[in-house]
Protein backbone atom coordinates (compact mmCIF):
# COMPACT_ATOMS: atom_id res chain seq x y z
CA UNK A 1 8.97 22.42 1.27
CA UNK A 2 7.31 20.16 -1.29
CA UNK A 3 6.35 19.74 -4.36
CA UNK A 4 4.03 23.43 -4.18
CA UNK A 5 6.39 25.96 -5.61
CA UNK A 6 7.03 23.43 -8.90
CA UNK A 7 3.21 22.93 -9.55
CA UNK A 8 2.82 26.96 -9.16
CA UNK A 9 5.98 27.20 -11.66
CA UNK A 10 4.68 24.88 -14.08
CA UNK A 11 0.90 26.49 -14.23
CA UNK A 12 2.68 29.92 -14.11
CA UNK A 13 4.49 28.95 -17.35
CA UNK A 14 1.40 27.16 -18.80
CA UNK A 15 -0.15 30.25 -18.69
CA UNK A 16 2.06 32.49 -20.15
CA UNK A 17 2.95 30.63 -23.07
CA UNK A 18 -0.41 28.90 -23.93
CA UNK A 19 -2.99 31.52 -21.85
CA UNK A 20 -4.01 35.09 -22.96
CA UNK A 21 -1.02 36.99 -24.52
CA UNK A 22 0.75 33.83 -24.90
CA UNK A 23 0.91 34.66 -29.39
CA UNK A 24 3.02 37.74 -28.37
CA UNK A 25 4.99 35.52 -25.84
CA UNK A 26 5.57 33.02 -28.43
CA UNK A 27 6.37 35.03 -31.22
CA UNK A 28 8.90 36.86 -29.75
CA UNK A 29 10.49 33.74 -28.56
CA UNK A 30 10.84 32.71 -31.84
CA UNK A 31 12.18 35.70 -33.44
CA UNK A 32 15.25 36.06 -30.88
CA UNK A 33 15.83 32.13 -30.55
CA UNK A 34 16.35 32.65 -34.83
CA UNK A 35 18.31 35.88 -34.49
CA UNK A 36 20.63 34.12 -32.12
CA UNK A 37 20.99 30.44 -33.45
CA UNK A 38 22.75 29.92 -36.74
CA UNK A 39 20.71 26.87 -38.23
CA UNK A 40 22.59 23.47 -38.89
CA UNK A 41 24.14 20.61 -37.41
CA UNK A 42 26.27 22.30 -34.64
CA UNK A 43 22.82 23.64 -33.35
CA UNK A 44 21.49 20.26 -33.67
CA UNK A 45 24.83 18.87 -31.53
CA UNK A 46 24.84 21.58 -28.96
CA UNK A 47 20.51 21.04 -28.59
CA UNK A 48 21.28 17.43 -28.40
CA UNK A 49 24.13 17.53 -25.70
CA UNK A 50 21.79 19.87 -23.56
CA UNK A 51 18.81 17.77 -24.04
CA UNK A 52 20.86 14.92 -22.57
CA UNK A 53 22.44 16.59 -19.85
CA UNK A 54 19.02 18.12 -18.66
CA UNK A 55 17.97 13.85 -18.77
CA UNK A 56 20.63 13.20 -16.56
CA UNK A 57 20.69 15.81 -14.67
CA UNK A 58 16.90 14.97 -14.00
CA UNK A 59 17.75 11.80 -13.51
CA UNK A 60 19.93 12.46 -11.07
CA UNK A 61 17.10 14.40 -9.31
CA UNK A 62 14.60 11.90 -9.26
CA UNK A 63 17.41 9.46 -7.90
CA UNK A 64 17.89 11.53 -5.19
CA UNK A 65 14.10 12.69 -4.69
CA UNK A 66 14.73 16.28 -5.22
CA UNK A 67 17.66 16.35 -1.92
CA UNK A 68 20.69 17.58 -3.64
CA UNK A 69 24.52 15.26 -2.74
CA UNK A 70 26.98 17.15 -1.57
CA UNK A 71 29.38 14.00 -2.82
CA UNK A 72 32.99 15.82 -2.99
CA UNK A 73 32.28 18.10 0.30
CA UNK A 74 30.21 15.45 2.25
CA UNK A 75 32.85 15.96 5.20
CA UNK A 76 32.29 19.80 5.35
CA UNK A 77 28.63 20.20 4.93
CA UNK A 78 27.02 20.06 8.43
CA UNK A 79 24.03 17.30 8.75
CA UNK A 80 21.11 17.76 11.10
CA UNK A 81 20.23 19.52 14.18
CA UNK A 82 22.97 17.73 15.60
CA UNK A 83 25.62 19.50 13.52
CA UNK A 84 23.72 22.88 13.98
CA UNK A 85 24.40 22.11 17.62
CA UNK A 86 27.70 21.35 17.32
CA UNK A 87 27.60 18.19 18.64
């Protein structure tokens, strides 16, 4: 497939938040991220915990070059025209 529909994701979303109509975008953004999120330090411990799982989980990626491992079901997921053929 490539790399296409992430480039066209990332301009899409460059855009909208920075382009025309991206104040609006942005401000209300901000007003439901602070209705929902009670400032403090659990918000700083959850934001932190998700910031690191996104790293590894795009580490993981990049290890992989985008091809997700099927690691616990690597004997049931079919491989290759061969296993479409049954063979």
């Amino acid at each position: 497939m490539g790399p296409a529909p992430a480039a066209g994701f990332a301009v899409g979303a460059l855009v909208a938040w920075w382009g025309p109509g991206g104040d609006s975008l942005r401000r209300g953004t901000r007003s439901i991220v602070r209705g929902v999120v009670c400032p403090g330090l659990p918000t700083g411990i959850v934001a932190g915990a998700l910031i690191g799982v996104m790293v590894v989980l795009g580490g993981e990626a990049f290890a992989h070059l985008g091809v997700p491992s099927w690691w616990p079901f690597e004997a049931v997921v079919p491989r290759g025209r061969e296993a479409a053929a049954g063979r």
